[in-house]
Protein backbone atom coordinates (compact mmCIF):
# COMPACT_ATOMS: atom_id res chain seq x y z
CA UNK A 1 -19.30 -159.52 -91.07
CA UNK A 2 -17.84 -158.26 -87.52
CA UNK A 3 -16.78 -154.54 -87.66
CA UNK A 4 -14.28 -153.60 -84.85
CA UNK A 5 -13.10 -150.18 -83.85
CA UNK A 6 -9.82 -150.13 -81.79
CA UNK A 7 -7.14 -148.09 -80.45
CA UNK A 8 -3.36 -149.17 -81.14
CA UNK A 9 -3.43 -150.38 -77.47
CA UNK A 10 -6.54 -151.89 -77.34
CA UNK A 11 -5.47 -154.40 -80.48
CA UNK A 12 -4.59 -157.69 -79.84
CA UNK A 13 -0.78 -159.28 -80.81
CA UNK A 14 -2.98 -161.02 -83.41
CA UNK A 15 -5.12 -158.43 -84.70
CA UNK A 16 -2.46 -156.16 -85.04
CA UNK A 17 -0.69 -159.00 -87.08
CA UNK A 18 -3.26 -159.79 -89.47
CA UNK A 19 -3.83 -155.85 -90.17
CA UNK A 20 0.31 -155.01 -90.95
CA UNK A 21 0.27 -158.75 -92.67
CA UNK A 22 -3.29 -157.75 -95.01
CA UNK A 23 -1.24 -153.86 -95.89
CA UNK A 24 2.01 -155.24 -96.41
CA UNK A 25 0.08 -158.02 -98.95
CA UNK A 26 -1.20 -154.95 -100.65
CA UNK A 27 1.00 -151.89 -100.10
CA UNK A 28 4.29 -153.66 -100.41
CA UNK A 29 3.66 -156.89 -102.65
CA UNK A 30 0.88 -156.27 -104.93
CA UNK A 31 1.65 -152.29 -105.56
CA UNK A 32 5.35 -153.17 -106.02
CA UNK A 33 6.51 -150.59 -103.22
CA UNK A 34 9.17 -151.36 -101.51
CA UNK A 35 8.83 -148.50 -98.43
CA UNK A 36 7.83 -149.18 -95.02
CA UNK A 37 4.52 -148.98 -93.93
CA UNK A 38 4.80 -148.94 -90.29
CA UNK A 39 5.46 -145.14 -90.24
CA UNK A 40 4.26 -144.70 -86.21
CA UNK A 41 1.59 -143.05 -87.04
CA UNK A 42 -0.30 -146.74 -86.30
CA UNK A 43 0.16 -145.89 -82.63
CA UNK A 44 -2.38 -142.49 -82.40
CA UNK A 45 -4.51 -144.04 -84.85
CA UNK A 46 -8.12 -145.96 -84.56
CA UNK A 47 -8.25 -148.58 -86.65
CA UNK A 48 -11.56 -149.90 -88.14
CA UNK A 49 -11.53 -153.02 -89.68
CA UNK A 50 -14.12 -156.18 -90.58
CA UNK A 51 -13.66 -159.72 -90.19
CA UNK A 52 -15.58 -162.41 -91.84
CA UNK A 53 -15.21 -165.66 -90.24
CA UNK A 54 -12.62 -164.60 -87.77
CA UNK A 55 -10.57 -163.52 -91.11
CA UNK A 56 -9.75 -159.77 -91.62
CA UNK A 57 -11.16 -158.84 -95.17
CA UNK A 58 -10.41 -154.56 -94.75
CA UNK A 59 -8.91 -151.87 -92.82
CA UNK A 60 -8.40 -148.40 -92.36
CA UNK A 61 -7.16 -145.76 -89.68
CA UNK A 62 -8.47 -142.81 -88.90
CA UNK A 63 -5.54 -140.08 -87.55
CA UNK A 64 -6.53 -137.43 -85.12
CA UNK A 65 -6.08 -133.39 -86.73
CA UNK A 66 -2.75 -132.21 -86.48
CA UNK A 67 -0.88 -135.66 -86.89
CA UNK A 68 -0.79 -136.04 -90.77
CA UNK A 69 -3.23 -133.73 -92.04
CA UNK A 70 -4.24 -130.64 -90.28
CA UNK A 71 -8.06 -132.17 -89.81
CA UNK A 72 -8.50 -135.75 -89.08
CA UNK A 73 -7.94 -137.99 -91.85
CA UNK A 74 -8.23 -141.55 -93.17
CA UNK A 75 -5.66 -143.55 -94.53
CA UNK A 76 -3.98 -147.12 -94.69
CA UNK A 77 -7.40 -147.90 -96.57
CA UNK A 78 -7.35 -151.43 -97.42
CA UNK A 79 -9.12 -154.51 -98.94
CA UNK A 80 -8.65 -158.37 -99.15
CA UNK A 81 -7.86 -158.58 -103.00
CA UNK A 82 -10.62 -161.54 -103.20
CA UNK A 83 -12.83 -159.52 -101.90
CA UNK A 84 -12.85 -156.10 -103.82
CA UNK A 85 -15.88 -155.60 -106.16
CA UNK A 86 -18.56 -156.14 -103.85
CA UNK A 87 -19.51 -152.72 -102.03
CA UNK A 88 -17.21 -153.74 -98.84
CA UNK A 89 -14.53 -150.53 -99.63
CA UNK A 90 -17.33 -148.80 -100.22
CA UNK A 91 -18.88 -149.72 -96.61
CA UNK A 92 -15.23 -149.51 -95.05
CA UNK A 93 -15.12 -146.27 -95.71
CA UNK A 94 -18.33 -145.08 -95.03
CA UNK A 95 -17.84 -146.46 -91.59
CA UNK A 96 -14.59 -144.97 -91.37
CA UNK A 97 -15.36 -141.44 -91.93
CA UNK A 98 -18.87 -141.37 -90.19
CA UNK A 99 -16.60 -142.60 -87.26
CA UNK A 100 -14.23 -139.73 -87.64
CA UNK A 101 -16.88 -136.96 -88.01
CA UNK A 102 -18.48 -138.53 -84.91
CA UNK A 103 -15.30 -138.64 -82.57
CA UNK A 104 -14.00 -135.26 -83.39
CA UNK A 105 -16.35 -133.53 -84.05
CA UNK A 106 -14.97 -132.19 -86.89
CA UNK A 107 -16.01 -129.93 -90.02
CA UNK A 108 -13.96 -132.21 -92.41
CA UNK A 109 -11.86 -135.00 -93.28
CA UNK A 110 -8.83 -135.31 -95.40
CA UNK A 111 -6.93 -138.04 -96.82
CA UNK A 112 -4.18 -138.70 -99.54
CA UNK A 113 -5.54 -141.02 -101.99
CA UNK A 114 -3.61 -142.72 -104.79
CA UNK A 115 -5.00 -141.29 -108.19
CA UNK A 116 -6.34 -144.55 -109.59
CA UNK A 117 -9.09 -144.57 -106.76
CA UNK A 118 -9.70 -140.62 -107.07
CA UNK A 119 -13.34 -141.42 -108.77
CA UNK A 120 -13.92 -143.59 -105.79
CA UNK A 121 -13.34 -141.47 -103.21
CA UNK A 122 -14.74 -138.40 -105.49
CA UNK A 123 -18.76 -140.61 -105.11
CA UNK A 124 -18.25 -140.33 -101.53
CA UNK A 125 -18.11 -136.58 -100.96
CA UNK A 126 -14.23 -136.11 -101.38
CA UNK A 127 -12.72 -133.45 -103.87
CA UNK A 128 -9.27 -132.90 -104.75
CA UNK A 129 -7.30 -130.18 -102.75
CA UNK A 130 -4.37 -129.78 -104.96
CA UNK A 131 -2.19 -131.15 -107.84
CA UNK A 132 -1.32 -135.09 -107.79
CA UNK A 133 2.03 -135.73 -106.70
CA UNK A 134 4.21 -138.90 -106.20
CA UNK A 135 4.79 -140.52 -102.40
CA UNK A 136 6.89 -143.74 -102.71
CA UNK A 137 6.73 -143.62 -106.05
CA UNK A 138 2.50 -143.88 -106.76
CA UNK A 139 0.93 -140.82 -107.93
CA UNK A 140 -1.09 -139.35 -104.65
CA UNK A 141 -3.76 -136.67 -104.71
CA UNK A 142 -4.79 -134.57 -101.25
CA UNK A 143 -8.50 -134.99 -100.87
CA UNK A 144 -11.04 -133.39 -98.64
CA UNK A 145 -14.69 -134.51 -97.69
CA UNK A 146 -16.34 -131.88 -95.79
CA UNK A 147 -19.64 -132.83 -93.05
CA UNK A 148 -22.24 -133.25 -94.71
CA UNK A 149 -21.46 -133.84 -97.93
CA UNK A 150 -20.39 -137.46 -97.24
CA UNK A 151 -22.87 -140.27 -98.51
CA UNK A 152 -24.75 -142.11 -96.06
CA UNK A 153 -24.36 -145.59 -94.84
């Protein structure tokens, strides 16, 4: 497994493919939502994401504070769909946020997590913020994982 950690301008034509190709797979197709999912936010992002074999198998971005959330944040999280079930979410975004706490510096990260996953993101240090409420139709819930109380690597 190769993990990568890129600026929107320091991804490739092809990288950037296969990463809008694996969320609109997922996002769009499997979840049944037909919204966009290139929102621009993509371009003040880092994106981490693992290849295995040269083949993208997960993704995420990590948003500086102030762009979507008023901390940094995660979001666009994202798994092959052959390859959930083994721990590599799990690793993706353990990576993800131990990459945004180191960057910024920051006392917390947020994210907006669709309520199915809530558990999932509850084990690694995140608790709800507020109420769930619907974005493109999928029930959402606001999250926050303060330093420190995120699970190690």
């Amino acid at each position: 497994m190769d993990w990568h950690l890129k600026s929107f301008e320091e991804l490739s034509a092809p990288e950037l493919h296969d990463i809008l190709k694996l969320r609109c797979e997922v996002f769009v197709v499997e979840q049944n939502c037909a919204y966009a999912d290139v929102d621009g936010l993509d371009r003040v992002s880092l994106h981490l994401f693992c290849t295995e074999d040269g083949v993208l198998v997960g993704c995420l971005r990590i948003l500086p504070a102030g762009v979507a959330f008023e901390r940094p944040g995660l979001g666009r999280f994202v798994v092959d769909p052959v390859r959930r079930g083994g721990g590599l979410g799990r690793t993706l975004l353990r990576r993800g946020m131990q990459e945004a706490f180191d960057r910024f510096g920051c006392d917390g990260l947020e994210l907006s997590g669709q309520t199915y996953l809530q558990r999932f993101y509850e084990a690694e240090g995140f608790v709800p913020t507020g109420e769930p409420y619907l974005e493109d139709g999928i029930e959402h819930v606001d999250m926050l994982c303060r330093r420190g109380d995120q699970r190690a690597l």
